[in-house]
PDB file of N, CA and C in Angstrom:
ATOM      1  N   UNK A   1      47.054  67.244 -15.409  1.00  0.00           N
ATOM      2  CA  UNK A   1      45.753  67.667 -14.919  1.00  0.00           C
ATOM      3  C   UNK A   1      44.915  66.432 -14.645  1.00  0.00           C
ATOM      4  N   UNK A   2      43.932  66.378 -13.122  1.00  0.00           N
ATOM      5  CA  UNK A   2      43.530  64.950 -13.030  1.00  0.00           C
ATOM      6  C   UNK A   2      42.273  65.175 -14.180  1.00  0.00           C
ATOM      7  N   UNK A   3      42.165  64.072 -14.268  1.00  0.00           N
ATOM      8  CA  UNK A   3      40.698  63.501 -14.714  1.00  0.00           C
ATOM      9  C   UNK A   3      39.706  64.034 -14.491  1.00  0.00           C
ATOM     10  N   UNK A   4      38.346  64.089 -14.800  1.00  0.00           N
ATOM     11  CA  UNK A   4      37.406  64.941 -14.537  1.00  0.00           C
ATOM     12  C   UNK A   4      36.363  64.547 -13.861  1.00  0.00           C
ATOM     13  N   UNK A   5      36.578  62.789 -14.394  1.00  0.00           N
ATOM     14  CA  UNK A   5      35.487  62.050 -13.254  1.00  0.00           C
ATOM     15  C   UNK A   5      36.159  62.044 -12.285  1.00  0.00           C
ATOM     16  N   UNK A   6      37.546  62.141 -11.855  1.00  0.00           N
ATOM     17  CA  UNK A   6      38.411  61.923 -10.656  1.00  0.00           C
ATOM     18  C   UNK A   6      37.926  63.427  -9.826  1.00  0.00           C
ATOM     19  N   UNK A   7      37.394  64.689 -10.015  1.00  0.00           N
ATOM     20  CA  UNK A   7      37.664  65.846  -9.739  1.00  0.00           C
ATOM     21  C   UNK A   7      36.314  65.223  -9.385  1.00  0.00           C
ATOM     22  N   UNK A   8      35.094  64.832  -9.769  1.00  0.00           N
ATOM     23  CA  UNK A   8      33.689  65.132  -9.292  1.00  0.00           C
ATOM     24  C   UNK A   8      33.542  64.100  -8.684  1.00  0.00           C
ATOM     25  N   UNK A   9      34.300  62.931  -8.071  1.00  0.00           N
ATOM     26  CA  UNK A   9      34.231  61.973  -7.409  1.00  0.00           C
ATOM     27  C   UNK A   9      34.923  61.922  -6.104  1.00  0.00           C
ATOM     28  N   UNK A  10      35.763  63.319  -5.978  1.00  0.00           N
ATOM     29  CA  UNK A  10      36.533  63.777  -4.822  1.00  0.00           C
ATOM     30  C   UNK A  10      36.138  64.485  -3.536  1.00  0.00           C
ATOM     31  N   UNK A  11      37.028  64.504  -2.811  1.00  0.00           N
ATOM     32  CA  UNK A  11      35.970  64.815  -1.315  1.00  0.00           C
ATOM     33  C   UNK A  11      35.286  66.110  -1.640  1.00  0.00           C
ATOM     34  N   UNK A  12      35.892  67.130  -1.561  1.00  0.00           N
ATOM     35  CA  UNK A  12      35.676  68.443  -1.517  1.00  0.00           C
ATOM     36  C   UNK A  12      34.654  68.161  -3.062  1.00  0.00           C
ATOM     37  N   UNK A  13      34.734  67.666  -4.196  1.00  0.00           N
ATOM     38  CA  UNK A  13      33.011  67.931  -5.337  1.00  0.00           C
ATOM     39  C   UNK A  13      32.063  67.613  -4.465  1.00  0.00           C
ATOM     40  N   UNK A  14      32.396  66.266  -3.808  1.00  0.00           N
ATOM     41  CA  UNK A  14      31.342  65.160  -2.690  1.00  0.00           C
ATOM     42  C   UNK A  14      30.646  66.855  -1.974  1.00  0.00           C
ATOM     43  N   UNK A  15      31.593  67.376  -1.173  1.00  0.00           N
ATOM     44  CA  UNK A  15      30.610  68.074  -0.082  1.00  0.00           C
ATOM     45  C   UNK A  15      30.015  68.907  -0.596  1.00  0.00           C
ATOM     46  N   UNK A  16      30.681  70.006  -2.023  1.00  0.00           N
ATOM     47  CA  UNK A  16      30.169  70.996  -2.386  1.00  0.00           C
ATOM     48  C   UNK A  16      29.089  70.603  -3.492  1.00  0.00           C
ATOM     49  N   UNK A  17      28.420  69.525  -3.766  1.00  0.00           N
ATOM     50  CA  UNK A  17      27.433  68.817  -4.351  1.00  0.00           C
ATOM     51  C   UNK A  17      26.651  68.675  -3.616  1.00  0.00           C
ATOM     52  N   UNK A  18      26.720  68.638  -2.486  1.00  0.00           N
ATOM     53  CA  UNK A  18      25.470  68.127  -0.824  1.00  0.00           C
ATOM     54  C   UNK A  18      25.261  69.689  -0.543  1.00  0.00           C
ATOM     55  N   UNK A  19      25.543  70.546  -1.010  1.00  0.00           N
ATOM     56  CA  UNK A  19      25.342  72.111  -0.407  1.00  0.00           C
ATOM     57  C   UNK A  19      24.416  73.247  -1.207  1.00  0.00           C
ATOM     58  N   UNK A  20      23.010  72.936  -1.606  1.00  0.00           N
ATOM     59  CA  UNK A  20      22.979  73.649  -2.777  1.00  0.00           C
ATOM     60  C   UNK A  20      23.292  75.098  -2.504  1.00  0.00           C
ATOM     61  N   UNK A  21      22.861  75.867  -1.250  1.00  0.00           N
ATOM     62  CA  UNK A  21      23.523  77.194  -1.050  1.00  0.00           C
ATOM     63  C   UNK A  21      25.053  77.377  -1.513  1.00  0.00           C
ATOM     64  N   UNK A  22      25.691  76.890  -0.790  1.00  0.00           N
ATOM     65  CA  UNK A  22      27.001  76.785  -1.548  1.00  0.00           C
ATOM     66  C   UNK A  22      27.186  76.898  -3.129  1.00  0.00           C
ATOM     67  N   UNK A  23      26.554  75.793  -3.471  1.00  0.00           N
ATOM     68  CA  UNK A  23      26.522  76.025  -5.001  1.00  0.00           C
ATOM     69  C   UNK A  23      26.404  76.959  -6.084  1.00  0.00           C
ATOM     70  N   UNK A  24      24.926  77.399  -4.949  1.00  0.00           N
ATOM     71  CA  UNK A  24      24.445  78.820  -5.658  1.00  0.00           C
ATOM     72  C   UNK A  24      25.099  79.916  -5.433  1.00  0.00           C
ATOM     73  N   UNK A  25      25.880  80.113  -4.351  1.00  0.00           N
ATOM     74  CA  UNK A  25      26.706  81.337  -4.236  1.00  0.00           C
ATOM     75  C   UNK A  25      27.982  81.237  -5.111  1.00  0.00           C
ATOM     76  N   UNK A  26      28.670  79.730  -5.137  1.00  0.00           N
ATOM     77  CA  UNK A  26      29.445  79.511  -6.177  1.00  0.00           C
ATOM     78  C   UNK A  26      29.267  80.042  -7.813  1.00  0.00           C
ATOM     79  N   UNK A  27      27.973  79.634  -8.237  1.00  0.00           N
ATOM     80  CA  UNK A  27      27.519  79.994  -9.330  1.00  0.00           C
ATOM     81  C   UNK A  27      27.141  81.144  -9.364  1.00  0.00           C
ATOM     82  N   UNK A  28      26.598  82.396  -8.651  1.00  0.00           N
ATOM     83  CA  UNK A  28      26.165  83.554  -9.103  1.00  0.00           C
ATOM     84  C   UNK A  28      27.712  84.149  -8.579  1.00  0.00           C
ATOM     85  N   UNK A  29      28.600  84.071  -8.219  1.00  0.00           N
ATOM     86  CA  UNK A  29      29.711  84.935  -7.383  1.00  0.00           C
ATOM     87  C   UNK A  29      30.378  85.694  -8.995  1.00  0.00           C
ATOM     88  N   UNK A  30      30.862  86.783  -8.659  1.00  0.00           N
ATOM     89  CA  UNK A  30      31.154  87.141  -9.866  1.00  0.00           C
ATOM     90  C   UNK A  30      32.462  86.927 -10.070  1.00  0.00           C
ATOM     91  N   UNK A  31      33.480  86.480  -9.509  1.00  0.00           N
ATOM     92  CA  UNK A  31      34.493  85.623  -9.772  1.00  0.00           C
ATOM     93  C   UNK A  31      34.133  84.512 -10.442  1.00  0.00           C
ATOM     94  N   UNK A  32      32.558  83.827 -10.224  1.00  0.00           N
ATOM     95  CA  UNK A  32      33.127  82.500 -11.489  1.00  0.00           C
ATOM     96  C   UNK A  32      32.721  82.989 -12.933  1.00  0.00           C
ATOM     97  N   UNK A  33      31.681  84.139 -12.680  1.00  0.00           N
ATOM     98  CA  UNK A  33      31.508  84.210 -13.936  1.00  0.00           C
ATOM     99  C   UNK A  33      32.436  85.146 -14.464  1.00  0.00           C
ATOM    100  N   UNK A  34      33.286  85.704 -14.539  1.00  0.00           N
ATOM    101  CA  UNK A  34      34.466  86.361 -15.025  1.00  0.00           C
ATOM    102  C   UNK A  34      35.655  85.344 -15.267  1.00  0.00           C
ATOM    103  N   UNK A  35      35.913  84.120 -14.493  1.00  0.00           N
ATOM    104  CA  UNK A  35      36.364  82.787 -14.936  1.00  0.00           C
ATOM    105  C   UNK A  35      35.242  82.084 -16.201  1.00  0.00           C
ATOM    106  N   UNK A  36      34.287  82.213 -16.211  1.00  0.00           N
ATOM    107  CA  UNK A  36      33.948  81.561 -17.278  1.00  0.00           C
ATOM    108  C   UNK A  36      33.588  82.388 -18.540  1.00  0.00           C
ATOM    109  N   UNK A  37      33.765  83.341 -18.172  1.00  0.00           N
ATOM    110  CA  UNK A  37      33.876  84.521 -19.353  1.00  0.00           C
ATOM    111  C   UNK A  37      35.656  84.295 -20.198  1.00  0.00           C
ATOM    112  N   UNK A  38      36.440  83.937 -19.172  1.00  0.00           N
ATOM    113  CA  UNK A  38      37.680  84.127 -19.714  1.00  0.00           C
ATOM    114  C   UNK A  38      38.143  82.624 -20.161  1.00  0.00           C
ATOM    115  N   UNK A  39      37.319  81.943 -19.566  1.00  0.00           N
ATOM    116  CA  UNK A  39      37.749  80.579 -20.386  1.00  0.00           C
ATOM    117  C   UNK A  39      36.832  80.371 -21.858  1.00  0.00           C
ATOM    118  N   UNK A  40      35.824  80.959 -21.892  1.00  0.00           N
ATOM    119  CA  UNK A  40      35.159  80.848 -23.019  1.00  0.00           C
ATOM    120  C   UNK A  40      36.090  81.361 -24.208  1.00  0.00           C
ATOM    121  N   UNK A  41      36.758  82.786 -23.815  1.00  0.00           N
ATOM    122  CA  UNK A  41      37.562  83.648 -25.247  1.00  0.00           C
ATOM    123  C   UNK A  41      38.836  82.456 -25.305  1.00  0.00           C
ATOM    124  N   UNK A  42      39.302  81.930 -24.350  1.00  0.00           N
ATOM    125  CA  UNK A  42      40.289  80.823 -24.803  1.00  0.00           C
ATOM    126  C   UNK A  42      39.674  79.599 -25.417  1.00  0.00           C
ATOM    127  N   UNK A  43      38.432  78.761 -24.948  1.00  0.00           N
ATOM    128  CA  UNK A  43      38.396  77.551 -25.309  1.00  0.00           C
ATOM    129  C   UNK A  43      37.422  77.664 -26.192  1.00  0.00           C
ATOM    130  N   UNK A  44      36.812  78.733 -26.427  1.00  0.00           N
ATOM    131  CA  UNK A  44      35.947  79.048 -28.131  1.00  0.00           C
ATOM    132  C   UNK A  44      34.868  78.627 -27.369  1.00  0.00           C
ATOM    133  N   UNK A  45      33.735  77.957 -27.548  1.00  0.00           N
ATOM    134  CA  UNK A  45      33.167  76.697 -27.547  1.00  0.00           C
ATOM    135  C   UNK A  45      32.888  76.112 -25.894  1.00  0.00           C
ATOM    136  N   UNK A  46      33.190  76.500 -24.964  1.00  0.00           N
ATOM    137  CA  UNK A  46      33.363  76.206 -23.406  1.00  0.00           C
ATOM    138  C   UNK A  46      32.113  75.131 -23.034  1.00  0.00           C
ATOM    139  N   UNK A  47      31.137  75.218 -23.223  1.00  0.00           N
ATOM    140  CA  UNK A  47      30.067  74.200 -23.536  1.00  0.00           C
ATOM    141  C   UNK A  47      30.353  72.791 -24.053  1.00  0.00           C
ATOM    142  N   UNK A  48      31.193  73.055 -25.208  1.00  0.00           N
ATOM    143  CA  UNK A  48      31.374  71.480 -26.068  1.00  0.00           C
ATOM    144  C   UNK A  48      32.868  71.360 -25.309  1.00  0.00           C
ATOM    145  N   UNK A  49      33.597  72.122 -25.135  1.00  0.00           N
ATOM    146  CA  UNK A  49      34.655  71.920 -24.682  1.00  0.00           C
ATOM    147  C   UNK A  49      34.489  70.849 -23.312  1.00  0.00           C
ATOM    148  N   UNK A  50      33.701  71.698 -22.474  1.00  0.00           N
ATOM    149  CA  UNK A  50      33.296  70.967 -21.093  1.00  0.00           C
ATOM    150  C   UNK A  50      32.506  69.097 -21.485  1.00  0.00           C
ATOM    151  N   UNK A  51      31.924  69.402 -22.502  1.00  0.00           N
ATOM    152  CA  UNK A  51      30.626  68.088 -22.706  1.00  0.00           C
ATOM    153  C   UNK A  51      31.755  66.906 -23.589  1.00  0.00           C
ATOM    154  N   UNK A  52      33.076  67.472 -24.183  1.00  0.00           N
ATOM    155  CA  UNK A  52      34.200  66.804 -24.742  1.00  0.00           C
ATOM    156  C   UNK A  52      34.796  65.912 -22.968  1.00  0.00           C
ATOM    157  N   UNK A  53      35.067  67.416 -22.077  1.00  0.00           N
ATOM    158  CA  UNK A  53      36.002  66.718 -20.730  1.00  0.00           C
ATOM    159  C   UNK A  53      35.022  65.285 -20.869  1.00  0.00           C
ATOM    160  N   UNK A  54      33.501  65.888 -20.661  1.00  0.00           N
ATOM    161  CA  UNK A  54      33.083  64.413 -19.402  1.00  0.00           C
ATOM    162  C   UNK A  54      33.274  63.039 -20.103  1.00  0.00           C
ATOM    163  N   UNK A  55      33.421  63.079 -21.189  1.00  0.00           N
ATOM    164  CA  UNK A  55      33.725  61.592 -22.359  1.00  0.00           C
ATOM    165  C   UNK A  55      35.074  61.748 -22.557  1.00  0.00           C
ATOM    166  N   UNK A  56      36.060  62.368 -21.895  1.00  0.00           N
ATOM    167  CA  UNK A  56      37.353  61.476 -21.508  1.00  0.00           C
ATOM    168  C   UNK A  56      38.282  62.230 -22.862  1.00  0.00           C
ATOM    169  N   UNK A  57      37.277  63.324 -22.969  1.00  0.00           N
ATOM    170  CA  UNK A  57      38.846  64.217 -24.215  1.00  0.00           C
ATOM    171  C   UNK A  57      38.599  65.461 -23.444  1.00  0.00           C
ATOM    172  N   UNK A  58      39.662  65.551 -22.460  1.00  0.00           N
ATOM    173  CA  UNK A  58      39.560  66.990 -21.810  1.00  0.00           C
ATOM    174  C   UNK A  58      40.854  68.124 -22.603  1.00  0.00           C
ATOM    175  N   UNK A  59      41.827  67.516 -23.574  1.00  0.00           N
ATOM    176  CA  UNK A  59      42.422  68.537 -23.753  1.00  0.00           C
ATOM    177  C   UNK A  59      42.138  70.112 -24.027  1.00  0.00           C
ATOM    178  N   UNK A  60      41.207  70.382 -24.670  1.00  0.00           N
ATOM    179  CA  UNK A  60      40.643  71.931 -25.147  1.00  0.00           C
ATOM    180  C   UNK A  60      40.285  72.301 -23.943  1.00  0.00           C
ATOM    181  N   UNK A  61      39.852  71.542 -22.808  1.00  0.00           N
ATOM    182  CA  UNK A  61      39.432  72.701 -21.645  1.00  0.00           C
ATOM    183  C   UNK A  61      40.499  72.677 -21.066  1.00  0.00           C
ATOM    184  N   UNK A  62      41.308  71.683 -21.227  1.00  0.00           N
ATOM    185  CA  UNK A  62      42.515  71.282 -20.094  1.00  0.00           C
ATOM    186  C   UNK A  62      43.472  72.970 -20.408  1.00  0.00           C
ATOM    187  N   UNK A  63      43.326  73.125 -21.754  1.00  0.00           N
ATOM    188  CA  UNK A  63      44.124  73.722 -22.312  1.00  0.00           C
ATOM    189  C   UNK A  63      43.902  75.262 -21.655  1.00  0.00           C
ATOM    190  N   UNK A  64      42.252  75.390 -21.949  1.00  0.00           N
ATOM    191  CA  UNK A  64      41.385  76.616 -21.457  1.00  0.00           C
ATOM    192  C   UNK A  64      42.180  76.662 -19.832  1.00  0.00           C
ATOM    193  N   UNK A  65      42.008  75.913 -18.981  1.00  0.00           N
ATOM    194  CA  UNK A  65      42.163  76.031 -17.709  1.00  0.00           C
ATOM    195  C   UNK A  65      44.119  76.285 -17.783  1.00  0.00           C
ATOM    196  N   UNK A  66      44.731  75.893 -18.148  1.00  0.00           N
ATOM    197  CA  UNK A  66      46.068  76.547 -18.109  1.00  0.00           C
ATOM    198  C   UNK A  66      46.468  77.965 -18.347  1.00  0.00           C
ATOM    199  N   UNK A  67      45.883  78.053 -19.702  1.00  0.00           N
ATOM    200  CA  UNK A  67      45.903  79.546 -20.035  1.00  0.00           C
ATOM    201  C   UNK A  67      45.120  80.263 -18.972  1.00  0.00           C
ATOM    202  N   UNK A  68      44.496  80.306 -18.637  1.00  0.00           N
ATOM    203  CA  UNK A  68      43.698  81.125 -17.175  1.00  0.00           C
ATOM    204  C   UNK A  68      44.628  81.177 -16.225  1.00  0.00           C
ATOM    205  N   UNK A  69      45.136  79.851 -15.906  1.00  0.00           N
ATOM    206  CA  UNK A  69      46.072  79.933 -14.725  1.00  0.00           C
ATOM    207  C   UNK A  69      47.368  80.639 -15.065  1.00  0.00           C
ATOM    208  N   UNK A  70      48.155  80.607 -15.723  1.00  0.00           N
ATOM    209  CA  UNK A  70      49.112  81.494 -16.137  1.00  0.00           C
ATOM    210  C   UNK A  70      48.523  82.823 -16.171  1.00  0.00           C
ATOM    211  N   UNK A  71      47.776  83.566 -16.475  1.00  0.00           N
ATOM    212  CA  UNK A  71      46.960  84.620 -16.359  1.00  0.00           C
ATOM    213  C   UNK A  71      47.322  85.384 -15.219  1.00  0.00           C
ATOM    214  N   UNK A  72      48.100  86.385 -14.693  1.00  0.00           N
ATOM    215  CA  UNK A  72      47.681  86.944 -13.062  1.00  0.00           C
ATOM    216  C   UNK A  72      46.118  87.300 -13.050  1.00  0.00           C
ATOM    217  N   UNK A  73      45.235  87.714 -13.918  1.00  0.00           N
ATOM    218  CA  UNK A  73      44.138  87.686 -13.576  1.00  0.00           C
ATOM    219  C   UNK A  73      42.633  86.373 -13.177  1.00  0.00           C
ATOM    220  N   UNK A  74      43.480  85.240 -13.884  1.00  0.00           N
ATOM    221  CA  UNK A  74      42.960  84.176 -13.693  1.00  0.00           C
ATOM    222  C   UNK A  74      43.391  83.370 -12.296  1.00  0.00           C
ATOM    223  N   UNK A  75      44.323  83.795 -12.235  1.00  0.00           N
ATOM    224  CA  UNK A  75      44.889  83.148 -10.992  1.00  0.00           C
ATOM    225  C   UNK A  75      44.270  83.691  -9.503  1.00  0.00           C
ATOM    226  N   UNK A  76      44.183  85.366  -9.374  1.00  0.00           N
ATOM    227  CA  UNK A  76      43.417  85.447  -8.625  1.00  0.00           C
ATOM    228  C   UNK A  76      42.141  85.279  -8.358  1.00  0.00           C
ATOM    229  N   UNK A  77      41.530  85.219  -9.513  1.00  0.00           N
ATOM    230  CA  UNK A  77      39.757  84.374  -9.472  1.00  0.00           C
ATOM    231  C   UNK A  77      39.726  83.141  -9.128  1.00  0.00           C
ATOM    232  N   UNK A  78      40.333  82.195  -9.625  1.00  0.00           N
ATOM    233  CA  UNK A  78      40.650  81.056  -8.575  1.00  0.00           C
ATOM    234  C   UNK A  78      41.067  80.743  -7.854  1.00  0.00           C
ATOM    235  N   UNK A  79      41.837  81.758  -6.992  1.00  0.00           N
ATOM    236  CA  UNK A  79      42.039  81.815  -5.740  1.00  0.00           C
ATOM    237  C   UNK A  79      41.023  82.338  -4.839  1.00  0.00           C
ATOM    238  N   UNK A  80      40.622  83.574  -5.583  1.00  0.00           N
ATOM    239  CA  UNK A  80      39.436  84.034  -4.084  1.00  0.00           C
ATOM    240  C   UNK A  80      38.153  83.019  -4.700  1.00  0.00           C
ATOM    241  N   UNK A  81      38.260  82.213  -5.776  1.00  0.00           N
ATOM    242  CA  UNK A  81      36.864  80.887  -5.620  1.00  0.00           C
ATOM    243  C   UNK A  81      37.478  80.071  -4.758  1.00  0.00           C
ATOM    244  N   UNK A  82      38.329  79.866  -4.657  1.00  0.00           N
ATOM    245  CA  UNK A  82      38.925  78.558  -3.419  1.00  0.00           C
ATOM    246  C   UNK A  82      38.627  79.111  -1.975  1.00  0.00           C
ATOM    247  N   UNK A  83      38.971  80.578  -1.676  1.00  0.00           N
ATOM    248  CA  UNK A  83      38.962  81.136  -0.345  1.00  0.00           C
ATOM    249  C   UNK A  83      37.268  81.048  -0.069  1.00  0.00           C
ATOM    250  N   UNK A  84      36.449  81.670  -1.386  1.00  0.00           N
ATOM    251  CA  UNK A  84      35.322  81.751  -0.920  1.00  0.00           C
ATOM    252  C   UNK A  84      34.114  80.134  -0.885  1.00  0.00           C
ATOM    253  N   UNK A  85      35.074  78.955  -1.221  1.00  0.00           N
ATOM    254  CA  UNK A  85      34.695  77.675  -0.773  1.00  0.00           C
ATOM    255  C   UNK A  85      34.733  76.889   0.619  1.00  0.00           C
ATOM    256  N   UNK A  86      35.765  77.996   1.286  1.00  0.00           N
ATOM    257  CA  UNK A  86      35.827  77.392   2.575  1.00  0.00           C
ATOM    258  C   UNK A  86      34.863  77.556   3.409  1.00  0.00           C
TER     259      UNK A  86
END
């Protein structure tokens, strides 16, 4: 899994950081919050988990974000968040 400063230093964070509409539809869409509902019951803690990634110990979310993806239900929430980024 890359890095996390590598993920917010990348093209696609770059543009969707310059967009606040974007953002905001990102953030209220109810696909993310049903992704962050389901990473919370895995990574306990999703807050400290996340505030652990940005200082370079991402395992507990790394971990959170696998278990989601193995998920068929996680998998399609991050898929229609990817479709609905384009």
């Amino acid at each position: 899994m890359p890095n996390f400063d590598e993920l917010l230093k990348g093209k696609e964070a770059s543009r969707l950081m310059k967009d606040p509409s974007k953002l905001e539809k990102l953030r209220d869409a109810p696909e993310t919050q049903k992704i962050f509902s389901m990473l919370s019951q895995s990574a306990g803690d999703l807050e400290s988990a996340a505030e652990r990634a940005t200082r370079g110990d991402s395992a507990q979310l790394a971990d959170a974000i696998r278990q989601l993806m193995r998920d068929p239900e996680g998998a399609r929430l991050i898929q229609k968040m990817k479709e609905n980024l384009k």
